[in-house]
N, C-alpha and C. Protein backbone atom coordinates (compact mmCIF):
# COMPACT_ATOMS: atom_id res chain seq x y z
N UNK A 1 28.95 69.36 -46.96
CA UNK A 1 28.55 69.12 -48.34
C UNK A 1 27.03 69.21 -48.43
N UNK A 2 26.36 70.09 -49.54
CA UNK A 2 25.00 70.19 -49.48
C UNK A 2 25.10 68.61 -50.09
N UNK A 3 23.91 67.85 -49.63
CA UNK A 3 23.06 66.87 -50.17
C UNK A 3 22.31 66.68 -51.24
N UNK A 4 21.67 67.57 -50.96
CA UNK A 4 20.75 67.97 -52.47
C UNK A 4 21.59 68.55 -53.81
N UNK A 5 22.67 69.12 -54.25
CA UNK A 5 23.11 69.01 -55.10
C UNK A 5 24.24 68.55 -55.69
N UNK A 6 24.29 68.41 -57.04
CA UNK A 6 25.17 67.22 -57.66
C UNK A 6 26.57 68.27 -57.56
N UNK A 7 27.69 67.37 -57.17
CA UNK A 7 28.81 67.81 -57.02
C UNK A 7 29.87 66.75 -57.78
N UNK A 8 30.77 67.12 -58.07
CA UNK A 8 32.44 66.55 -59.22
C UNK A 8 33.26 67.19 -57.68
N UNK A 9 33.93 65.59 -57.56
CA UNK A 9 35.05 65.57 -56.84
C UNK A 9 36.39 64.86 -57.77
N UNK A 10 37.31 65.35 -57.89
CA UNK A 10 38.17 64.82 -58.43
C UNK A 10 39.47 64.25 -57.66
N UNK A 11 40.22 63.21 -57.49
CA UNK A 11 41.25 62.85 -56.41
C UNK A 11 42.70 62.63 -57.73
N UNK A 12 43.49 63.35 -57.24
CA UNK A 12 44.66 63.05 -58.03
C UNK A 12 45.85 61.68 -57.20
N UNK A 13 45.95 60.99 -58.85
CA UNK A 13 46.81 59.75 -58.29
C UNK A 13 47.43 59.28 -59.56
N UNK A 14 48.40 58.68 -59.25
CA UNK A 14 49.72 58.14 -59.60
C UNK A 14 49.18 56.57 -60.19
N UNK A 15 48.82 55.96 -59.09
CA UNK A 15 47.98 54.64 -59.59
C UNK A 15 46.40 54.04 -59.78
N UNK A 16 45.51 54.88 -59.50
CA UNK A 16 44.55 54.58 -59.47
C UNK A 16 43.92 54.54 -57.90
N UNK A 17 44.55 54.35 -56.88
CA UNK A 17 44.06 54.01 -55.97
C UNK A 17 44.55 54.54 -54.35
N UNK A 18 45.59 55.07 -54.88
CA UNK A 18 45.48 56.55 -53.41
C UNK A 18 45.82 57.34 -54.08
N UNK A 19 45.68 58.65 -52.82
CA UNK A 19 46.29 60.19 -53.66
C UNK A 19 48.02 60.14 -53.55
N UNK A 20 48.02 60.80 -54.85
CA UNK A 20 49.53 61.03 -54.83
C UNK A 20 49.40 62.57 -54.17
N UNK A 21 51.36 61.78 -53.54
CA UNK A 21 51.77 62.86 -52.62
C UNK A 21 52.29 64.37 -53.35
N UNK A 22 52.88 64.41 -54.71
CA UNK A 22 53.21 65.29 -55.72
C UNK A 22 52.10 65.93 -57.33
N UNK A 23 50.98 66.76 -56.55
CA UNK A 23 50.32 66.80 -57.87
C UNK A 23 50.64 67.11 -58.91
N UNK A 24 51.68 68.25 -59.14
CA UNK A 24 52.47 67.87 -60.61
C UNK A 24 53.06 66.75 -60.88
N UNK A 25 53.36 65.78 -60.16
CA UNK A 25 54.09 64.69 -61.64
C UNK A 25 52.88 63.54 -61.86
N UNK A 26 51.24 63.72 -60.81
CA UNK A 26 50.43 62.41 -61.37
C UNK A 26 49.74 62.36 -62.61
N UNK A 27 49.78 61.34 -63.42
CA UNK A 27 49.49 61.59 -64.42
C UNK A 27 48.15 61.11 -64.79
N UNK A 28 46.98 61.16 -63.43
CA UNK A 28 45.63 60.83 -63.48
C UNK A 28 44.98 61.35 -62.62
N UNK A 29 43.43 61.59 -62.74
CA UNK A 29 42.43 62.03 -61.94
C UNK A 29 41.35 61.36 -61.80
N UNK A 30 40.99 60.66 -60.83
CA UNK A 30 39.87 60.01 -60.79
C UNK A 30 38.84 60.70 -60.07
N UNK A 31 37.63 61.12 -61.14
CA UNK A 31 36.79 62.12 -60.53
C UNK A 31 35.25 60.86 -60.35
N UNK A 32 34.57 61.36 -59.36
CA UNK A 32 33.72 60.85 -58.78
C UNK A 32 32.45 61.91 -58.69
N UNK A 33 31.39 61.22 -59.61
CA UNK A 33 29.75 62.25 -59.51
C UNK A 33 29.17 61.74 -58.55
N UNK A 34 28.52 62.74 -57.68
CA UNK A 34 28.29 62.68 -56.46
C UNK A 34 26.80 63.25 -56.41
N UNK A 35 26.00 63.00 -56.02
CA UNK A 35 24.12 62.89 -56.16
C UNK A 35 23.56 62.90 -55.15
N UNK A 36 22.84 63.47 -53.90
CA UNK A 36 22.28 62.93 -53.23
C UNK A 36 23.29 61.95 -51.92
N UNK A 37 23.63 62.28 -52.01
CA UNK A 37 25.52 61.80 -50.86
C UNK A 37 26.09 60.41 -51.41
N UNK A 38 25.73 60.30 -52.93
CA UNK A 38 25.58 59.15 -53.22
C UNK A 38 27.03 59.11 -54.32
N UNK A 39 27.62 58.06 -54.12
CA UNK A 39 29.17 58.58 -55.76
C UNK A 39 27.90 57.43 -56.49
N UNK A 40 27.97 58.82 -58.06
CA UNK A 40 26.57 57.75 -59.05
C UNK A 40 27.42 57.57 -60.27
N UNK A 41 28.66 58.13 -60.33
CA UNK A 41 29.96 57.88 -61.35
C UNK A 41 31.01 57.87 -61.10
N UNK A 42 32.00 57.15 -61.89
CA UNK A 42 33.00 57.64 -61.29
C UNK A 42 34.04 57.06 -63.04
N UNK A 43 35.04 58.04 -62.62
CA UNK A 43 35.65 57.85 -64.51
C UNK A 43 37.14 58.26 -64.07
N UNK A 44 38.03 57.98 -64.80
CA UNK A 44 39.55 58.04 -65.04
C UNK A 44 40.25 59.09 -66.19
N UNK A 45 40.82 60.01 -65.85
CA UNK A 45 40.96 60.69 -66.61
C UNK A 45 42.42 60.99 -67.01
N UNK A 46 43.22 61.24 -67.72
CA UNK A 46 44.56 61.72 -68.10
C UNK A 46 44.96 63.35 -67.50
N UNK A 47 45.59 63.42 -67.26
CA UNK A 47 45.99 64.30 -65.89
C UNK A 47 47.52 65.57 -66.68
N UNK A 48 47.22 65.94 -67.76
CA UNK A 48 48.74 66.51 -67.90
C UNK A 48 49.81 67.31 -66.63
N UNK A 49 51.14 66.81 -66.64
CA UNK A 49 51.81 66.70 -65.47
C UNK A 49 53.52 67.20 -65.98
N UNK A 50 54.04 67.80 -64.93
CA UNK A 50 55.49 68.33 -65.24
C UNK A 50 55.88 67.84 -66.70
N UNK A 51 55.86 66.19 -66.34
CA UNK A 51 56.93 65.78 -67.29
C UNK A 51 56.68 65.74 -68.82
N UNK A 52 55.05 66.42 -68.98
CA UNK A 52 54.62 66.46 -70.48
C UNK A 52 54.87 67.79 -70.74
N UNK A 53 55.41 68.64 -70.50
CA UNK A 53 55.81 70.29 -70.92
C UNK A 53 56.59 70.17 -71.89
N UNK A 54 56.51 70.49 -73.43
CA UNK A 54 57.46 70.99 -73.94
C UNK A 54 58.45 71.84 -73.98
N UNK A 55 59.49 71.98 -73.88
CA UNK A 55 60.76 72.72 -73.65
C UNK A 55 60.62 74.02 -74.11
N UNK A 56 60.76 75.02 -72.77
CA UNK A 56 59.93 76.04 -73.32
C UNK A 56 58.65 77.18 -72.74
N UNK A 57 57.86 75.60 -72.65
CA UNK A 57 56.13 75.87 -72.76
C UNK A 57 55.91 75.81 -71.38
N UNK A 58 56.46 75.06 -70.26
CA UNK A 58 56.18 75.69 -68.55
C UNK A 58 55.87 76.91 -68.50
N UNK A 59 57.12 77.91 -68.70
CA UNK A 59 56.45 79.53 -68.68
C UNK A 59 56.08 79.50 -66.67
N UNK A 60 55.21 80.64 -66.39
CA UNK A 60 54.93 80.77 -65.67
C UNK A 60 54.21 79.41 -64.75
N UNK A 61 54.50 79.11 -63.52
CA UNK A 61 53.91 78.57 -62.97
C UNK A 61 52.10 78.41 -62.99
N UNK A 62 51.54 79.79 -63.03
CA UNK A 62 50.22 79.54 -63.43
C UNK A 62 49.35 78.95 -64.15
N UNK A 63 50.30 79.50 -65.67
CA UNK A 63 49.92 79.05 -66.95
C UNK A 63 49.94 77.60 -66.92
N UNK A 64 50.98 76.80 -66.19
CA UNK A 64 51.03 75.49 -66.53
C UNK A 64 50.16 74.85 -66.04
N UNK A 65 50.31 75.29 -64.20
CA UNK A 65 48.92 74.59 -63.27
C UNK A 65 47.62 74.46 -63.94
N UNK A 66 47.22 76.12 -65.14
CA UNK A 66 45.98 75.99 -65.23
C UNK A 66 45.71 74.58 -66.51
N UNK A 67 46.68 74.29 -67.47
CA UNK A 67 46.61 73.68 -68.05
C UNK A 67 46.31 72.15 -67.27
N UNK A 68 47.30 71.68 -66.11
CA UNK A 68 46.71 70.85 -65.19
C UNK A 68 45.31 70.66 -64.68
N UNK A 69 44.58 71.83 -64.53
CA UNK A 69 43.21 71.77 -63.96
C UNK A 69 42.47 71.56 -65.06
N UNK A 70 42.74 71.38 -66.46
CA UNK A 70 41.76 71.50 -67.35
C UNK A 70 40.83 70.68 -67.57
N UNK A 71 41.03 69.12 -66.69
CA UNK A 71 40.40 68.08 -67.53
C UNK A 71 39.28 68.35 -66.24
N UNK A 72 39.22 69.02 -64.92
CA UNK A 72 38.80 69.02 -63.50
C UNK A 72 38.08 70.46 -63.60
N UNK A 73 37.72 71.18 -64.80
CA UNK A 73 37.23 72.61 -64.53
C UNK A 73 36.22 72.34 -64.28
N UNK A 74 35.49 71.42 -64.18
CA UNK A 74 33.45 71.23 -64.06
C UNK A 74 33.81 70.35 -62.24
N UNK A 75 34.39 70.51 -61.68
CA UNK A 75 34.61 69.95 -60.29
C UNK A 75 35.21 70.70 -59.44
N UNK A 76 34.14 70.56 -58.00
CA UNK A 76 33.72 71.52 -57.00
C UNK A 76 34.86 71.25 -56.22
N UNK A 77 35.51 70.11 -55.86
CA UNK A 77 36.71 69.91 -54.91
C UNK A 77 38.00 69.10 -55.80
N UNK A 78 38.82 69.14 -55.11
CA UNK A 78 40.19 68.05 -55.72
C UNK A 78 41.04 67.80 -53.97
N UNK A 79 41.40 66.33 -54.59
CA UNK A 79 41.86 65.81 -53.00
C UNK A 79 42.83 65.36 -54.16
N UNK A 80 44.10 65.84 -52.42
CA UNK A 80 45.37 65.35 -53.10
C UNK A 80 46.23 65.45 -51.95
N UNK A 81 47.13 64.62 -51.91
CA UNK A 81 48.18 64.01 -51.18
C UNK A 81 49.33 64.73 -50.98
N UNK A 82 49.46 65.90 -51.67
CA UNK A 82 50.37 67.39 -51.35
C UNK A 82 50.76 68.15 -52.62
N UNK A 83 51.00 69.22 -52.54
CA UNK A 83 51.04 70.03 -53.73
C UNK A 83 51.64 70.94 -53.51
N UNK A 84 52.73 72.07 -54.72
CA UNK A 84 53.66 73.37 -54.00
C UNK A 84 52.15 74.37 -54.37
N UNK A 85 52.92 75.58 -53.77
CA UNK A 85 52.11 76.56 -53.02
C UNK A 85 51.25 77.38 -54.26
N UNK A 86 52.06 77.31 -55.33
CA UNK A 86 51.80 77.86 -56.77
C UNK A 86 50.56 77.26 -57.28
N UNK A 87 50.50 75.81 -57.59
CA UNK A 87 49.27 74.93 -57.65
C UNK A 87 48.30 74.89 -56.89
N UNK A 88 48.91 75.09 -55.83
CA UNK A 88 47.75 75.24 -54.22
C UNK A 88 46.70 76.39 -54.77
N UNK A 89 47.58 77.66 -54.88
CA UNK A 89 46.91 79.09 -55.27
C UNK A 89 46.27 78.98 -56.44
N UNK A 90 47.14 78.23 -57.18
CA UNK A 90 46.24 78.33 -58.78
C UNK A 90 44.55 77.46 -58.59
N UNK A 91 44.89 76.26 -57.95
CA UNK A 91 43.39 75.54 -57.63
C UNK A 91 42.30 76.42 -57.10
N UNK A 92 42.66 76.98 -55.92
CA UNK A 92 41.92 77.70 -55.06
C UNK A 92 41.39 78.74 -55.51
N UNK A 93 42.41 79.29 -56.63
CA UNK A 93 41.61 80.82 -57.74
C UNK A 93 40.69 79.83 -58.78
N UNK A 94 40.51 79.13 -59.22
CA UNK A 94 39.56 78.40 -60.12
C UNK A 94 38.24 77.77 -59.56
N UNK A 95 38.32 78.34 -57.78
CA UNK A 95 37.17 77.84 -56.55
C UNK A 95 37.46 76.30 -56.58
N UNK A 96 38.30 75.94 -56.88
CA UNK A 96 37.93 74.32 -56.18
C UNK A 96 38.45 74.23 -54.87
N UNK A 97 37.84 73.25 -53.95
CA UNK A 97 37.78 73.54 -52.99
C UNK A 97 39.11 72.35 -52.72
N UNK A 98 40.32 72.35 -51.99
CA UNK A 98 41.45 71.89 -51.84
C UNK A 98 41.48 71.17 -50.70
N UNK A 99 41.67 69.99 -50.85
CA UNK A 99 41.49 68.63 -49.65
C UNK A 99 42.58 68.29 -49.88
N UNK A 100 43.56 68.27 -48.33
CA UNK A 100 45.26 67.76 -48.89
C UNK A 100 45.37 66.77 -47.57
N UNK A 101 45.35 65.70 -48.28
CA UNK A 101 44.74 64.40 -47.31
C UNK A 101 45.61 63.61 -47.83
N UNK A 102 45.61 62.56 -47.38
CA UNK A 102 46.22 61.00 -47.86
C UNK A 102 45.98 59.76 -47.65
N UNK A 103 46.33 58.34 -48.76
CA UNK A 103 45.75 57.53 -48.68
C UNK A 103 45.32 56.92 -49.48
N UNK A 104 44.02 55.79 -49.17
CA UNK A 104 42.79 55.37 -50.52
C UNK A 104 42.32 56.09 -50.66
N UNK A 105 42.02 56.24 -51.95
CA UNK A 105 41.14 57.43 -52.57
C UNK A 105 39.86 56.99 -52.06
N UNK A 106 39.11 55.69 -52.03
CA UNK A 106 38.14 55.40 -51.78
C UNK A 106 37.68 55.46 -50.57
N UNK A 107 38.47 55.61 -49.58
CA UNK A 107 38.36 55.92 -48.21
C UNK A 107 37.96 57.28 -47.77
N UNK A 108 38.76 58.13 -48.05
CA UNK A 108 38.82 59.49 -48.72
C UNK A 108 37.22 60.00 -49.05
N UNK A 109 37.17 59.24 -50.23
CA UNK A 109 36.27 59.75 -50.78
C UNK A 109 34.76 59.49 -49.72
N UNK A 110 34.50 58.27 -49.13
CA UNK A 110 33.75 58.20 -48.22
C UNK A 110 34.08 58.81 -46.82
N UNK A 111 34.61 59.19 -46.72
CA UNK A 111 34.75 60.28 -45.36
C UNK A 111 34.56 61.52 -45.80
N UNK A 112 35.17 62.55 -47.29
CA UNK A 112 34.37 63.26 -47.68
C UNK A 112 32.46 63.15 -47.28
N UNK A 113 32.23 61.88 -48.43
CA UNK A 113 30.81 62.13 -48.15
C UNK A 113 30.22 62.23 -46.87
N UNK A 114 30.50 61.96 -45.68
CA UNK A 114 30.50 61.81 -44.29
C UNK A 114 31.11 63.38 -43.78
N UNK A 115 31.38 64.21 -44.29
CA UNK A 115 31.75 65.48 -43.78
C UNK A 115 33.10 65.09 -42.84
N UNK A 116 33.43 63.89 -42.74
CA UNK A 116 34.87 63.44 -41.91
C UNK A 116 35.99 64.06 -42.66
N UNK A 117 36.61 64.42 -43.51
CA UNK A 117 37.49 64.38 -44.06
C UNK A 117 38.13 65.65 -44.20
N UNK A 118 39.13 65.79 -43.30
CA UNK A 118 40.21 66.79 -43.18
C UNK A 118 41.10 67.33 -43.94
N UNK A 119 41.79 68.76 -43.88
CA UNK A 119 42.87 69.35 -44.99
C UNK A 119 43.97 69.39 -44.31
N UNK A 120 44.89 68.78 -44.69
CA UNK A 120 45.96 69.13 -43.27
C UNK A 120 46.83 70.54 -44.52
N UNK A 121 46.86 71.47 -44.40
CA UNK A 121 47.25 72.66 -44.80
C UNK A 121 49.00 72.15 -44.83
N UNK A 122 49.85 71.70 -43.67
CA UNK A 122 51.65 71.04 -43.81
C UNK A 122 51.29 70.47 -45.23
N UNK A 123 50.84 70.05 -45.82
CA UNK A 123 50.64 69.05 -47.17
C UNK A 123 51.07 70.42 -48.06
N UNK A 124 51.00 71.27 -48.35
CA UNK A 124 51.66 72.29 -49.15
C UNK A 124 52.83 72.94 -49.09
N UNK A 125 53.49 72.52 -50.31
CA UNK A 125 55.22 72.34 -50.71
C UNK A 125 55.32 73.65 -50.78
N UNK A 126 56.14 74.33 -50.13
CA UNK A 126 56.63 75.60 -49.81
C UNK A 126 57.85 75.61 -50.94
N UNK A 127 57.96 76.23 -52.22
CA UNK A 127 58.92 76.23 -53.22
C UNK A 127 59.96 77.23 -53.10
């Protein structure tokens, strides 16, 4: 992680406080501004997820994921607890950088800043 510039990490979760293991059904993102190796914000966001699709309106797998990434388009990474392969691809074409980890988010998130923090690649749901 460069130091010197400001980076948006976003962690997807179910409750607030680890990553969920299914990123389509969480219905939150807790993104964290990051300064100087420093988290200088951090905010809660509404997460649209499978179960808000109108009948219909899924459509292509892409289309939906991208609607998922929308509230996370100004953020450089997303950590998450596992995801299918469609979402995987769709993140990774929008450059965010894909951390498929598990756990406290807050733990997480400080081993990020510490360059500790691993992708275990098995974390992606083969559909």
């Amino acid at each position: 992680m460069n130091q010197d510039k400001e980076i948006k990490l976003a962690a997807v979760t179910e409750d607030g406080q680890n990553l969920s293991s299914h990123f389509g059904m969480a219905p939150f993102y807790r993104v964290f501004t990051i300064r100087a190796g420093q988290v200088v914000q951090e905010t809660t966001l509404p997460k649209p997820h499978h179960g808000q699709h109108p009948a219909g309106e899924h459509g292509t797998h892409g289309h939906a994921h991208g609607d998922m990434f929308a509230p996370v388009q100004d953020c450089q990474a997303l950590l998450c607890g596992g995801m299918g392969e469609p979402a995987y691809q769709s993140a990774k074409s929008l450059g965010l950088e894909v951390i498929l980890t598990g756990g406290d988010i807050q733990a997480c998130v400080q081993a990020y800043l510490k360059g500790e923090l691993l992708s275990d690649p098995r974390r992606v749901h083969r559909h």
